[in-house]
Protein backbone atom coordinates (compact mmCIF):
# COMPACT_ATOMS: atom_id res chain seq x y z
CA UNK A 1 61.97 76.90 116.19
CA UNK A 2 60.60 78.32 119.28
CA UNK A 3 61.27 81.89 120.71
CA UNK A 4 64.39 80.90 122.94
CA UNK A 5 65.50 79.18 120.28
CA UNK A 6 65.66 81.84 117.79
CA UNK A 7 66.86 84.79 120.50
CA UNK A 8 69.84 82.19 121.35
CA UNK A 9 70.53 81.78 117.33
CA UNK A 10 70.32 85.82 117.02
CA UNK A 11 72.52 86.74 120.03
CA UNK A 12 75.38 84.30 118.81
CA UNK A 13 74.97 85.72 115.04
CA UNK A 14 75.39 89.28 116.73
CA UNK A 15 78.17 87.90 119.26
CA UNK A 16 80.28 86.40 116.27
CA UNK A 17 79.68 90.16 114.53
CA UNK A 18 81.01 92.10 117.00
CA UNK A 19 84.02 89.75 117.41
CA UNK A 20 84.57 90.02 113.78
CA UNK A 21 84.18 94.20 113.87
CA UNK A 22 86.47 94.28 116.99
CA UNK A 23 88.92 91.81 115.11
CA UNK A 24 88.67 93.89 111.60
CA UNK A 25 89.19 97.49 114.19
CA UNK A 26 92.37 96.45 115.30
CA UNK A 27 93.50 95.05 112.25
CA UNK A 28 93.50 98.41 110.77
CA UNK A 29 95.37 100.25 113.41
CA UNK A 30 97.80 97.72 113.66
CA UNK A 31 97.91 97.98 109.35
CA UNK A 32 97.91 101.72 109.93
CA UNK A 33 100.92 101.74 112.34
CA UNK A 34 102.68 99.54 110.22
CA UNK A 35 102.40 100.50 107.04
CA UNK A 36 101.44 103.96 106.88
CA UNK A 37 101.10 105.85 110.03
CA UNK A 38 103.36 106.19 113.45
CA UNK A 39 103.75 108.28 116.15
CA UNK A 40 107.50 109.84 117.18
CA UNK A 41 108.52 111.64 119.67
CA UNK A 42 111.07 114.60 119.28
CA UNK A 43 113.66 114.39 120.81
CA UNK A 44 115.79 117.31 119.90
CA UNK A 45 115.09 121.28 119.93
CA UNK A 46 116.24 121.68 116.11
CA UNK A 47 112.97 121.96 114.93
CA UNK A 48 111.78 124.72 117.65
CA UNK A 49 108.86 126.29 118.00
CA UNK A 50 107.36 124.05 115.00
CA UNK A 51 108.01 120.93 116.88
CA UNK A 52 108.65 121.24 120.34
CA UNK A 53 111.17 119.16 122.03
CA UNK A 54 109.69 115.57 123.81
CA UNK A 55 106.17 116.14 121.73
CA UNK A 56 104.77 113.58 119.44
CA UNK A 57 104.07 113.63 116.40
CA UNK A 58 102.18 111.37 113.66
CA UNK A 59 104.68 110.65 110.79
CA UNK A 60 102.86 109.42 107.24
CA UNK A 61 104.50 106.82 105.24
CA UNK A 62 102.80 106.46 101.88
CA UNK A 63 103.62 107.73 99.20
CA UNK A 64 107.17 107.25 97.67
CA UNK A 65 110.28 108.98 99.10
CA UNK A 66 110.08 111.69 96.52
CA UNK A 67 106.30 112.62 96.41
CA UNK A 68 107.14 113.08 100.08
CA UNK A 69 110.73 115.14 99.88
CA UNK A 70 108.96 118.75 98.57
CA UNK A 71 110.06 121.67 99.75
CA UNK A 72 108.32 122.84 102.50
CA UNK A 73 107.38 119.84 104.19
CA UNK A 74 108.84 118.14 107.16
CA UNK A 75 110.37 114.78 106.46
CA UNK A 76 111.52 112.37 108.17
CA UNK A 77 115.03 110.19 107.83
CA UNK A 78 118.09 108.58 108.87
CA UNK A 79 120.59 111.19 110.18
CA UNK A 80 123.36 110.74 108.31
CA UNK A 81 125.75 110.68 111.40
CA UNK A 82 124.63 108.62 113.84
CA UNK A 83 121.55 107.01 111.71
CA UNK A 84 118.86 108.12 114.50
CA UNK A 85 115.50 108.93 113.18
CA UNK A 86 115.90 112.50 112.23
CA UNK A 87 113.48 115.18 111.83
CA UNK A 88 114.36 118.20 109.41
CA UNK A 89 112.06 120.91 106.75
CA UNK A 90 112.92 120.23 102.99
CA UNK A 91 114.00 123.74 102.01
CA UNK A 92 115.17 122.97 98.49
CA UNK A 93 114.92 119.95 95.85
CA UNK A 94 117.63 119.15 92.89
CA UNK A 95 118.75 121.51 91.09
CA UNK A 96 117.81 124.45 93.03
CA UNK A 97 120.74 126.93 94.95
CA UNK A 98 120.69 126.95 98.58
CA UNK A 99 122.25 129.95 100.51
CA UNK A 100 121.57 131.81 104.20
CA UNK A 101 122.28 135.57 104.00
CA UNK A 102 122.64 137.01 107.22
CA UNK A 103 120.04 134.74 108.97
CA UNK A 104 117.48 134.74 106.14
CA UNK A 105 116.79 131.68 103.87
CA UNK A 106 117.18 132.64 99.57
CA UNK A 107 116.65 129.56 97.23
CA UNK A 108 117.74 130.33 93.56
CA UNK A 109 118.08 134.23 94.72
CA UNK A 110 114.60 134.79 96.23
CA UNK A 111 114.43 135.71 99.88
CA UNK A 112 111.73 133.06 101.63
CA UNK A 113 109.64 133.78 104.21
CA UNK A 114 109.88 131.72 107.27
CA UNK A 115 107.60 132.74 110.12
CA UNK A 116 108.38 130.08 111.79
CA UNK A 117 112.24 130.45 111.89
CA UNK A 118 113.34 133.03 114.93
CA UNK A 119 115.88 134.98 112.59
CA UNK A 120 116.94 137.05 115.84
CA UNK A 121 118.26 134.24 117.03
CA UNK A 122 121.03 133.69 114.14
CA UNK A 123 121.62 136.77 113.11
CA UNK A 124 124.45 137.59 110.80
CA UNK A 125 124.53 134.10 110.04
CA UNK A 126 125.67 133.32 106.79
CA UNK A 127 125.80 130.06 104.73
CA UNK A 128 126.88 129.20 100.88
CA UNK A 129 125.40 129.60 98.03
CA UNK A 130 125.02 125.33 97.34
CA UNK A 131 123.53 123.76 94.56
CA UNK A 132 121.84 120.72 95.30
CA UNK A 133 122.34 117.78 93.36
CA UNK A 134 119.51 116.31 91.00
CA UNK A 135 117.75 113.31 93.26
CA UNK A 136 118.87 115.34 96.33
CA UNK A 137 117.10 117.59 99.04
CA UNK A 138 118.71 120.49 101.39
CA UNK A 139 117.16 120.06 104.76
CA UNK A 140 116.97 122.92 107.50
CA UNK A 141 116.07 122.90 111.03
CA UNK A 142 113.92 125.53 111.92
CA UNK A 143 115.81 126.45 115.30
CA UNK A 144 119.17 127.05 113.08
CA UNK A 145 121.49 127.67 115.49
CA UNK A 146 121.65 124.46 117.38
CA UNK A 147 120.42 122.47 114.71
CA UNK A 148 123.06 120.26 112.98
CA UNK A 149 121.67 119.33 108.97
CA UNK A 150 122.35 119.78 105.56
CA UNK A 151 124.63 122.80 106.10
CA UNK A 152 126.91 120.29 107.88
CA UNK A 153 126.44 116.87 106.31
CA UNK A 154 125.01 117.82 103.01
CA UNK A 155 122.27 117.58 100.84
CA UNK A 156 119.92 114.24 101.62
CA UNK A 157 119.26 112.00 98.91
CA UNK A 158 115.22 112.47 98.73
CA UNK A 159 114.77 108.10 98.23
CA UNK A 160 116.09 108.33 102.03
CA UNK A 161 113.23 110.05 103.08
CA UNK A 162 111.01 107.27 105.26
CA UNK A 163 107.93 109.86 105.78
CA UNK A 164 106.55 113.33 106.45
CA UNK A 165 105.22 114.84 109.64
CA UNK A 166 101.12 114.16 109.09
CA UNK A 167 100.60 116.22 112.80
CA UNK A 168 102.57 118.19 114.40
CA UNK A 169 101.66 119.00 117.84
CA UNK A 170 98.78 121.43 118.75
CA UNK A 171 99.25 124.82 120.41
């Protein structure tokens, strides 16, 4: 085979590579975004200053619903009203008791601290105490005054949770 020969065999080896790299690449973001990972942008101030208003997140989808509904996370599912992608923080799981006393969050009679929550802001606000059913979550915004969730359309069952917030936006 002569030198020209062999460079022309090489560059179409590496040519069908790269194709097959590129090809594989966007397999697995389109894989990724389908099955796993997807971006969302919030579109309500109910979970202010965690999640700003009109910023994106990345939401994570693997795992099943209840590995994903723990308390403390942010999850991600169909608001019970209007069925609109909602976004919410798990603040209690099944068989725990749910109650705000005036403005501050106490699940099964311990006070929790939420730095993120403005608790000026909803002052002698006062809610329950709830228990929350077995299978169930009790979701919060963390801007409580305008946010509308479990306190007015009760606790979530946790297989409705489609995914968790894997990003929320940076400062």
């Amino acid at each position: 085979m002569s030198a020209a020969a062999a460079g022309a065999a090489r560059r179409a080896r590496t040519g069908r590579a790269g194709t097959a790299a590129a090809l594989l690449a966007v397999a697995s973001v389109v894989a990724l975004r389908l099955w796993a990972v997807e971006p969302l942008v919030v579109v309500s101030d109910s979970m202010e200053p965690t999640l700003p208003e009109g910023g994106l997140v990345l939401l994570l989808r693997s795992g099943s619903p209840e590995e994903r509904a723990v308390p403390g996370s942010l999850v991600v599912f169909a608001d019970p009203g209007d069925g609109h992608s909602t976004v919410k923080r798990v603040v209690a799981a099944g068989g725990q008791t749910v109650a705000i006393e005036d403005s501050v969050l106490v699940v099964d009679g311990t006070p929790v601290d939420e730095p993120f929550v403005d608790h000026s802001r909803i002052d002698g606000t006062w809610f329950g105490p709830v228990a929350v059913p077995p299978g169930h979550v009790f979701v919060l915004g963390d801007n409580r005054s305008p946010s509308v969730d479990s306190r007015d359309y009760g606790s979530v069952p946790a297989s409705a949770v489609e995914a968790t917030v894997l990003l929320p936006p940076g400062p």
